[in-house]
C-alpha atoms as a PDB file:
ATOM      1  CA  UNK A   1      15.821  -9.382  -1.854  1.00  0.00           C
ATOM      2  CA  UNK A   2      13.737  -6.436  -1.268  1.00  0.00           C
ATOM      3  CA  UNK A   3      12.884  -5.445   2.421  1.00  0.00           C
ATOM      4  CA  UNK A   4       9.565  -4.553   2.240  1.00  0.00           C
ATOM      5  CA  UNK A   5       9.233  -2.933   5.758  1.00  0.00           C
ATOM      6  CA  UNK A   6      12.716  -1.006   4.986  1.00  0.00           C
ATOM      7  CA  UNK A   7      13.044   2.588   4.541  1.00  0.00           C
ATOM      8  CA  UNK A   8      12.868   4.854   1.105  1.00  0.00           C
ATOM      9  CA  UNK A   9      16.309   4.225  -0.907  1.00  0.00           C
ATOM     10  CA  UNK A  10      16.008   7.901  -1.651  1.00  0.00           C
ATOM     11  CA  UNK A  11      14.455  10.979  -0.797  1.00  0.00           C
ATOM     12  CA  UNK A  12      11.383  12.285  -2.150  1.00  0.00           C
ATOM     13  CA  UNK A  13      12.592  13.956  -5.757  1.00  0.00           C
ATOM     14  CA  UNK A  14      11.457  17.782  -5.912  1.00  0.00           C
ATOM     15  CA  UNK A  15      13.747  19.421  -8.281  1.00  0.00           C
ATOM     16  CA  UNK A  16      13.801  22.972  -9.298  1.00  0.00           C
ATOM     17  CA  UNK A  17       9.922  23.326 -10.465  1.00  0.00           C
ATOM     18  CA  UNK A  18       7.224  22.725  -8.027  1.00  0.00           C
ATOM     19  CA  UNK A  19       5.475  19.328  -7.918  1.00  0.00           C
ATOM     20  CA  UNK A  20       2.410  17.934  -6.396  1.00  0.00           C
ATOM     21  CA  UNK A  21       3.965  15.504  -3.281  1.00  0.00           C
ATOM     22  CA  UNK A  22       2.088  13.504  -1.276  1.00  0.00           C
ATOM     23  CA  UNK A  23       1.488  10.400   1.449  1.00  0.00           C
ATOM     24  CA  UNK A  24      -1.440   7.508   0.694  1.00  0.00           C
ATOM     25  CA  UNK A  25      -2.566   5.573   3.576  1.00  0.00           C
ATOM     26  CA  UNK A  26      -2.081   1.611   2.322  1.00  0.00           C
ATOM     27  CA  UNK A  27      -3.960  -0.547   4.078  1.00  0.00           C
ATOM     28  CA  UNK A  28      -2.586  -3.285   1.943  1.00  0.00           C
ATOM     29  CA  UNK A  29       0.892  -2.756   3.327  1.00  0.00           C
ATOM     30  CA  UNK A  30      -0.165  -1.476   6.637  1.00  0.00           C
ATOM     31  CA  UNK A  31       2.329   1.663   5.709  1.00  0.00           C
ATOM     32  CA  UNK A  32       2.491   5.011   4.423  1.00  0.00           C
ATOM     33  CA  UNK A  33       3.272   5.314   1.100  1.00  0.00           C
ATOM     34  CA  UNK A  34       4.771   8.371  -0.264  1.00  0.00           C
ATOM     35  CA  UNK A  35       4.626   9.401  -4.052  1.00  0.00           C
ATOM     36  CA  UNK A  36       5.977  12.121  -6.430  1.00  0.00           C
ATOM     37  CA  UNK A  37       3.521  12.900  -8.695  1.00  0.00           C
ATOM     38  CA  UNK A  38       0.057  12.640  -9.375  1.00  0.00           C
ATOM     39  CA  UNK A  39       0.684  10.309 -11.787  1.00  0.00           C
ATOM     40  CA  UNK A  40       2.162   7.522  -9.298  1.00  0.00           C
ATOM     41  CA  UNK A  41      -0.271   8.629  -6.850  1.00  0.00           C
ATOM     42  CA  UNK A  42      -3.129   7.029  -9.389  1.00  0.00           C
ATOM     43  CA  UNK A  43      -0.984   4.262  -9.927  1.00  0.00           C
ATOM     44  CA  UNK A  44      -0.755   3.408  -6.091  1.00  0.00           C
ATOM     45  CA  UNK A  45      -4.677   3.533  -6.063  1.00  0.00           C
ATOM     46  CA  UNK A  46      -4.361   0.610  -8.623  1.00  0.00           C
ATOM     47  CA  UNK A  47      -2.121  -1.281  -7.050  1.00  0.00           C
ATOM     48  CA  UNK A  48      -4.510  -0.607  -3.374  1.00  0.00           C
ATOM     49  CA  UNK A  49      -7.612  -2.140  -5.210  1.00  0.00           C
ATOM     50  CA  UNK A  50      -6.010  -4.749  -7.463  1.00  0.00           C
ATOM     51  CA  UNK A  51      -7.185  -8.100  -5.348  1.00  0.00           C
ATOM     52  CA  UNK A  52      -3.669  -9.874  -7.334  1.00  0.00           C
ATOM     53  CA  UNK A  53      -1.142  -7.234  -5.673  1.00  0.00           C
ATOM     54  CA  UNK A  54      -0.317  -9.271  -1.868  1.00  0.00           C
ATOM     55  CA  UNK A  55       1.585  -5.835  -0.810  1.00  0.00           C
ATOM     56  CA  UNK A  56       3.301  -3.136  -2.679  1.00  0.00           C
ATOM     57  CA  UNK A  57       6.155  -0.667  -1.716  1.00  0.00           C
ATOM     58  CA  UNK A  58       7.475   2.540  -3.259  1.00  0.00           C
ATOM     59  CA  UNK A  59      11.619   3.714  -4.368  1.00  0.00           C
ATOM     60  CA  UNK A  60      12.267  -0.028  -2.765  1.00  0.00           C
ATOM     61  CA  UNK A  61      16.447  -0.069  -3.700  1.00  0.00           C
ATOM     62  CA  UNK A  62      19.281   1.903  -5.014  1.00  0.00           C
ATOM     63  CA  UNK A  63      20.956  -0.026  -7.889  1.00  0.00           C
ATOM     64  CA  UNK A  64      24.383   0.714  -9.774  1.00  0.00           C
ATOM     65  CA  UNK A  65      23.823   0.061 -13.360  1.00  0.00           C
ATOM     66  CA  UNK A  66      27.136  -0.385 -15.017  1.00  0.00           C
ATOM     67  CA  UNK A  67      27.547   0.458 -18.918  1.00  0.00           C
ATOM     68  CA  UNK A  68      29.719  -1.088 -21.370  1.00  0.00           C
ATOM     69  CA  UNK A  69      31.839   2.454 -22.989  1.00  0.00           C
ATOM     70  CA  UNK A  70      29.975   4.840 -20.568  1.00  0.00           C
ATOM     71  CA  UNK A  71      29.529   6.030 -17.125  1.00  0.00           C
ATOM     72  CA  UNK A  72      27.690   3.938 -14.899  1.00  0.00           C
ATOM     73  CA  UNK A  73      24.251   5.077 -13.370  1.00  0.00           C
ATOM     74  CA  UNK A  74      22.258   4.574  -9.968  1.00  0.00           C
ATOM     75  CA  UNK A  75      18.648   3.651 -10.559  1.00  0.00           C
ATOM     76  CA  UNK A  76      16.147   3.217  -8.172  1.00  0.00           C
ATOM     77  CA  UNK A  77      12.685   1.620  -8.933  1.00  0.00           C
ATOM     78  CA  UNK A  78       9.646   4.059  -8.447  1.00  0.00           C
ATOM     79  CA  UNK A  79       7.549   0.430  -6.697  1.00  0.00           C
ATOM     80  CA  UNK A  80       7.757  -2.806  -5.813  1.00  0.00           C
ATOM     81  CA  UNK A  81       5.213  -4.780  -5.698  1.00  0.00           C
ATOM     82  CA  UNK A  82       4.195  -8.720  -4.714  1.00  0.00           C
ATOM     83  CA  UNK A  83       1.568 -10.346  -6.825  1.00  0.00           C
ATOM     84  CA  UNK A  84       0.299 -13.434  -6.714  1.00  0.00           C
ATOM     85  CA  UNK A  85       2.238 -14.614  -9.965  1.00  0.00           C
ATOM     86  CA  UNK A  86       5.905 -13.269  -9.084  1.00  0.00           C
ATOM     87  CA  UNK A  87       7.652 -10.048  -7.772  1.00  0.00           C
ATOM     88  CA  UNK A  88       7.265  -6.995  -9.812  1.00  0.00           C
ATOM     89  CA  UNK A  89       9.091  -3.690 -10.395  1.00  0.00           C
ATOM     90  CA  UNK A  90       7.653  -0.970 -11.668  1.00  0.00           C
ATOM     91  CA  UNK A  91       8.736   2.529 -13.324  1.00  0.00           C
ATOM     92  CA  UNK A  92       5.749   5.405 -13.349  1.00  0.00           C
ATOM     93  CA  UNK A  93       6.776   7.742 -16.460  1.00  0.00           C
ATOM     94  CA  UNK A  94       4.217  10.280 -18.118  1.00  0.00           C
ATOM     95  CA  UNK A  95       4.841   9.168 -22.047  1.00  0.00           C
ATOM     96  CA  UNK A  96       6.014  12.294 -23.147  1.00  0.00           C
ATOM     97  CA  UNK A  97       9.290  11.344 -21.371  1.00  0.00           C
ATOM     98  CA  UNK A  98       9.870   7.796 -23.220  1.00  0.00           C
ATOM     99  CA  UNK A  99      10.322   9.716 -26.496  1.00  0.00           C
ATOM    100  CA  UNK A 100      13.791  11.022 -24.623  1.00  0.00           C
ATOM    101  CA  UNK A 101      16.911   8.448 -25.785  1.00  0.00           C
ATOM    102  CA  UNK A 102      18.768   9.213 -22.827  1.00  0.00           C
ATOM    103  CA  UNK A 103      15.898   7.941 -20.385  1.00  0.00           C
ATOM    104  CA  UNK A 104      15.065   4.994 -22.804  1.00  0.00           C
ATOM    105  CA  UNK A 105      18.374   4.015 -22.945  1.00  0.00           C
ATOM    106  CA  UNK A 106      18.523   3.805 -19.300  1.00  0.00           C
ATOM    107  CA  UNK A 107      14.978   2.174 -18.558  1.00  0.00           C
ATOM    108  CA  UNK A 108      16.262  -0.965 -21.440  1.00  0.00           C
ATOM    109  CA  UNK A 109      19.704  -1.596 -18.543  1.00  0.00           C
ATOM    110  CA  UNK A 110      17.691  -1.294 -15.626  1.00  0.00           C
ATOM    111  CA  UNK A 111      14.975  -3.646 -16.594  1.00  0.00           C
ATOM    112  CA  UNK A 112      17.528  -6.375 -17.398  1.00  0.00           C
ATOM    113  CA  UNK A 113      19.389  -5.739 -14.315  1.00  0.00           C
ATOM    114  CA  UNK A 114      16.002  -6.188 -12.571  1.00  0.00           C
ATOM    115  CA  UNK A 115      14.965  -9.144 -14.830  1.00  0.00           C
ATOM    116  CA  UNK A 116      18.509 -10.629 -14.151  1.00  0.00           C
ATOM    117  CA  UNK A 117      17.633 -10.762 -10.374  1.00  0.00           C
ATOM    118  CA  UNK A 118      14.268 -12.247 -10.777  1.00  0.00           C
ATOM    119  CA  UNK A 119      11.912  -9.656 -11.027  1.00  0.00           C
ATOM    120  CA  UNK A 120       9.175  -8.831 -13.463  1.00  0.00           C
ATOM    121  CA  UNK A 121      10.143  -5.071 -14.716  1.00  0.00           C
ATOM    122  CA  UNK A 122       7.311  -3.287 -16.770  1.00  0.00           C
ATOM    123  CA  UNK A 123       7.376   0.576 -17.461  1.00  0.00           C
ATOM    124  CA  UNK A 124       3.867   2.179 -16.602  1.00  0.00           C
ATOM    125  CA  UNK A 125       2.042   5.276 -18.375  1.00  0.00           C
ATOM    126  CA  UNK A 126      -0.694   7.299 -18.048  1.00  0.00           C
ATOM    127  CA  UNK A 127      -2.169   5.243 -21.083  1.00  0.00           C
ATOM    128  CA  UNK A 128      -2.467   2.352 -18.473  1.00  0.00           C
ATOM    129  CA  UNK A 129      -2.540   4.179 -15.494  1.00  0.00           C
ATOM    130  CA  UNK A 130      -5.627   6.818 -16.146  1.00  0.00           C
ATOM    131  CA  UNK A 131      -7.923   4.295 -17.951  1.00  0.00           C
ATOM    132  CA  UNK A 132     -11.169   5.318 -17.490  1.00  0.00           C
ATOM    133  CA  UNK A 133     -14.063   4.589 -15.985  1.00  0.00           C
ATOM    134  CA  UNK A 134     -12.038   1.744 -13.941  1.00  0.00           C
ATOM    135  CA  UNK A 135      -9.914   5.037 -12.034  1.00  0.00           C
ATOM    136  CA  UNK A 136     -12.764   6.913 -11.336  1.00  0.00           C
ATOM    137  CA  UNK A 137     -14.525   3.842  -9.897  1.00  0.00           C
ATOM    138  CA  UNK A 138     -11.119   3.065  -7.748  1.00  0.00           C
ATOM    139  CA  UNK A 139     -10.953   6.771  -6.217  1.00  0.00           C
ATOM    140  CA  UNK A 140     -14.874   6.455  -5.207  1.00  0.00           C
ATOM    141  CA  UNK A 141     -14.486   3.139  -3.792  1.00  0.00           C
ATOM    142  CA  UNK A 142     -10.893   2.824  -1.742  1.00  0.00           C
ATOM    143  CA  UNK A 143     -12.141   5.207   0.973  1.00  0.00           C
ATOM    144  CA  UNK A 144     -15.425   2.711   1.737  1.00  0.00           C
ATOM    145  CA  UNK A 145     -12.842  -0.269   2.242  1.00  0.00           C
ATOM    146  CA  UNK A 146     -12.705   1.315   6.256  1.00  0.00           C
ATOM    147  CA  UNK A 147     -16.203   0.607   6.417  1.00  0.00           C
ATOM    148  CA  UNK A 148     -17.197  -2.550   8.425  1.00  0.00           C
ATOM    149  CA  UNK A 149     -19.804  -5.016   6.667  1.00  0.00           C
ATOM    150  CA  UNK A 150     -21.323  -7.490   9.523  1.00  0.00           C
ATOM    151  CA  UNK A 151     -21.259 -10.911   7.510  1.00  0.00           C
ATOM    152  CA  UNK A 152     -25.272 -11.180   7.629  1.00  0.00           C
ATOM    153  CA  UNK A 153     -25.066  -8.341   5.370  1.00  0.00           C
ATOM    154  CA  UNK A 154     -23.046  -9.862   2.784  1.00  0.00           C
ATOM    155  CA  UNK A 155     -24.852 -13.429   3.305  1.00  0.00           C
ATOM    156  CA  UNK A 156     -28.296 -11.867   2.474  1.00  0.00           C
ATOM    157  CA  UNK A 157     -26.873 -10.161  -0.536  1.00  0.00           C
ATOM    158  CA  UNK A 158     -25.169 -13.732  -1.775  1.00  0.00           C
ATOM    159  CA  UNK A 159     -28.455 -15.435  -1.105  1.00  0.00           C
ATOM    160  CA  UNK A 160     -30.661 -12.827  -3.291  1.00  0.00           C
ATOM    161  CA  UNK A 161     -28.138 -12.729  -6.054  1.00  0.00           C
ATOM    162  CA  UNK A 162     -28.073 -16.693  -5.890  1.00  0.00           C
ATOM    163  CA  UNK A 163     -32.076 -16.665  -6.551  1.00  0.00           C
ATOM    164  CA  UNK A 164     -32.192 -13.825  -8.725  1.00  0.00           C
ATOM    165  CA  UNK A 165     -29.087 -13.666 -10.605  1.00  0.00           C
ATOM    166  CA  UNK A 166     -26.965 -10.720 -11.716  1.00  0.00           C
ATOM    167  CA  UNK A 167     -28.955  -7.114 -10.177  1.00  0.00           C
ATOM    168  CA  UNK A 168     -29.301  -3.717 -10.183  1.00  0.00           C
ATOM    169  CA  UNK A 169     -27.111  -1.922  -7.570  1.00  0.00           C
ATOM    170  CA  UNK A 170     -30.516  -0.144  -6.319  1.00  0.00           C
ATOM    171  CA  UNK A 171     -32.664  -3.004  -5.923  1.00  0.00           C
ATOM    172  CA  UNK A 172     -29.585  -5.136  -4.125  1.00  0.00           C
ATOM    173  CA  UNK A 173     -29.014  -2.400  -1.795  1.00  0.00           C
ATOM    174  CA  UNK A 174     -32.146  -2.042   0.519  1.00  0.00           C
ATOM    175  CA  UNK A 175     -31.142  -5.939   0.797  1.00  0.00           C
ATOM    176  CA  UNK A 176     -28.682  -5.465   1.992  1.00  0.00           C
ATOM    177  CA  UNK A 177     -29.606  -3.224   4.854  1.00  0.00           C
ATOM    178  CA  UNK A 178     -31.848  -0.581   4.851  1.00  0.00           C
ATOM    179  CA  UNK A 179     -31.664   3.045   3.617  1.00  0.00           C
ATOM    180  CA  UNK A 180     -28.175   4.526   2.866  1.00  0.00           C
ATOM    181  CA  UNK A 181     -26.853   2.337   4.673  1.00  0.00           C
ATOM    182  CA  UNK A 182     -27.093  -0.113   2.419  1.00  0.00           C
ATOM    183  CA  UNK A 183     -25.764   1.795  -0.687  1.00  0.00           C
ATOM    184  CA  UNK A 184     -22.643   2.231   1.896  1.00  0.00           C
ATOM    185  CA  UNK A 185     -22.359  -1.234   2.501  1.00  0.00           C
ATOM    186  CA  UNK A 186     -22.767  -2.665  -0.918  1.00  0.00           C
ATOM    187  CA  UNK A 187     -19.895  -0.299  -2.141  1.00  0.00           C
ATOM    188  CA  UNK A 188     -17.833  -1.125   0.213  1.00  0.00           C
ATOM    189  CA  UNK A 189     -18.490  -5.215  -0.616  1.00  0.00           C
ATOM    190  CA  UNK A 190     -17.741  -4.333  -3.463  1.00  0.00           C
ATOM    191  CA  UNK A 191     -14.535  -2.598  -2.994  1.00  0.00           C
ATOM    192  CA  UNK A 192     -13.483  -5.298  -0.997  1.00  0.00           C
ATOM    193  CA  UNK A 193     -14.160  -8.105  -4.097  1.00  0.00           C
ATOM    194  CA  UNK A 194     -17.031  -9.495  -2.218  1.00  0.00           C
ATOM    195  CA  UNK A 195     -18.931  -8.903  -5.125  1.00  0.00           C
ATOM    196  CA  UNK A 196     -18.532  -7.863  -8.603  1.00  0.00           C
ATOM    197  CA  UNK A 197     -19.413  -5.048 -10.641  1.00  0.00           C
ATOM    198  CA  UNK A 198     -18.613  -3.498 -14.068  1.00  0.00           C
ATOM    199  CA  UNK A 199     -16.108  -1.346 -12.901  1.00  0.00           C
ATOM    200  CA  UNK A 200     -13.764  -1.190 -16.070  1.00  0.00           C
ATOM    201  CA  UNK A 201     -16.576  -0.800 -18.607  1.00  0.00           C
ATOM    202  CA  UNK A 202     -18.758   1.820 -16.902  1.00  0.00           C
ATOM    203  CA  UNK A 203     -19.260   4.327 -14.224  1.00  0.00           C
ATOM    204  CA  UNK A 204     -20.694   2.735 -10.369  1.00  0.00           C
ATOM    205  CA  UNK A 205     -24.075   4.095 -11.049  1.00  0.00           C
ATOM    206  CA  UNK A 206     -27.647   3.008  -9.389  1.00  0.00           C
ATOM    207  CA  UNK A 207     -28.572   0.762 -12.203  1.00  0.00           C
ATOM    208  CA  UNK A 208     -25.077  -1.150 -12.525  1.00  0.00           C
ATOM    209  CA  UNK A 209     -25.245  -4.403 -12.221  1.00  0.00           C
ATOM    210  CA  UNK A 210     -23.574  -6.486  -9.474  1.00  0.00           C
ATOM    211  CA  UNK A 211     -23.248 -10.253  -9.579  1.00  0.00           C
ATOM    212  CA  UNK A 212     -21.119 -12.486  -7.040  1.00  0.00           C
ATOM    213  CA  UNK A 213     -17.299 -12.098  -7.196  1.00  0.00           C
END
């Protein structure tokens, strides 16, 4: 079993060129969570918003892969993450790098290694990682998931949408509560699942619509 409160099996990777590193504040696991790219940094903003993903974790084990007529590897997962339909582990490459036999080859024995112990394994790109506009909605939103929404807030808005059906973000806001404030809150419903917007199909804009979740 994984130890989700445990620390890093490894050190953050650097290597010989310079990388971007970095540290995301989960809320969702009530941790720091350090990545090693930009790429896996994106990737942890989809597992912070997905409502499915209980608690996530990154480089959760160290595992010795043994192969049959070759030397055996150690392989550690880049997350780990608990949905609401199993346990999942997940590998964050940039495509480019899947082309390479040697890393394909060694992706194929650690995802039945990690299958064999009950785990979902599923190899993530940038083709499924930077899919726009749902990203660029995720970046603006996260940070507004700090922001408190008193419950009349969210009743009023439930109410109105209840009467009137699916609405503009602009005319739902001042419902809301008044001025910017309300723009502030309604995001942040809305990054919360509270209610529901287009988020994979267009860009958070004034005239989006937002329905009940």
């Amino acid at each position: 079993m994984i130890d989700m409160q445990g620390k890093r099996a490894r050190r953050v990777v650097t290597g010989r060129k310079p990388r971007v590193t970095g540290r995301y504040p989960s809320m969702k696991s009530n941790r720091t969570v350090q990545w090693e790219s930009q790429l896996e940094r994106d990737f942890i903003m989809l597992l912070e918003f997905d409502p499915s993903v209980c608690r996530y974790r990154e480089q959760p084990k160290t595992v010795e892969i043994k192969v049959h007529n070759g030397p055996n590897f150690h392989y550690t997962p880049d997350f780990y993450a608990e949905r609401l339909d199993g346990r999942y582990v997940y590998e964050v490459k940039e495509a480019r790098e899947l082309q390479k036999d040697d890393i394909r080859r060694r992706l194929t024995l650690a995802g039945e290694l990690m299958v064999s112990e009950g785990y979902f394994f599923q190899v993530v790109t940038e083709e499924t990682i930077r899919v726009q506009p749902l990203l660029g909605n995720i970046r603006m939103l996260l940070p507004l998931r700090s922001v408190d929404v008193p419950e009349e807030c969210l009743d009023s808005a439930k109410e109105y949408l209840s009467q009137q059906g699916a609405t503009p973000f602009h005319e739902l806001a001042p419902i809301v509560a008044p001025g910017a404030q309300g723009w502030m809150y309604l995001k942040a419903l809305i990054s919360h699942h509270k209610l529901k917007a287009p988020l994979d199909s267009e860009d958070l804009t004034a005239d989006s619509l937002i329905s009940p979740a």
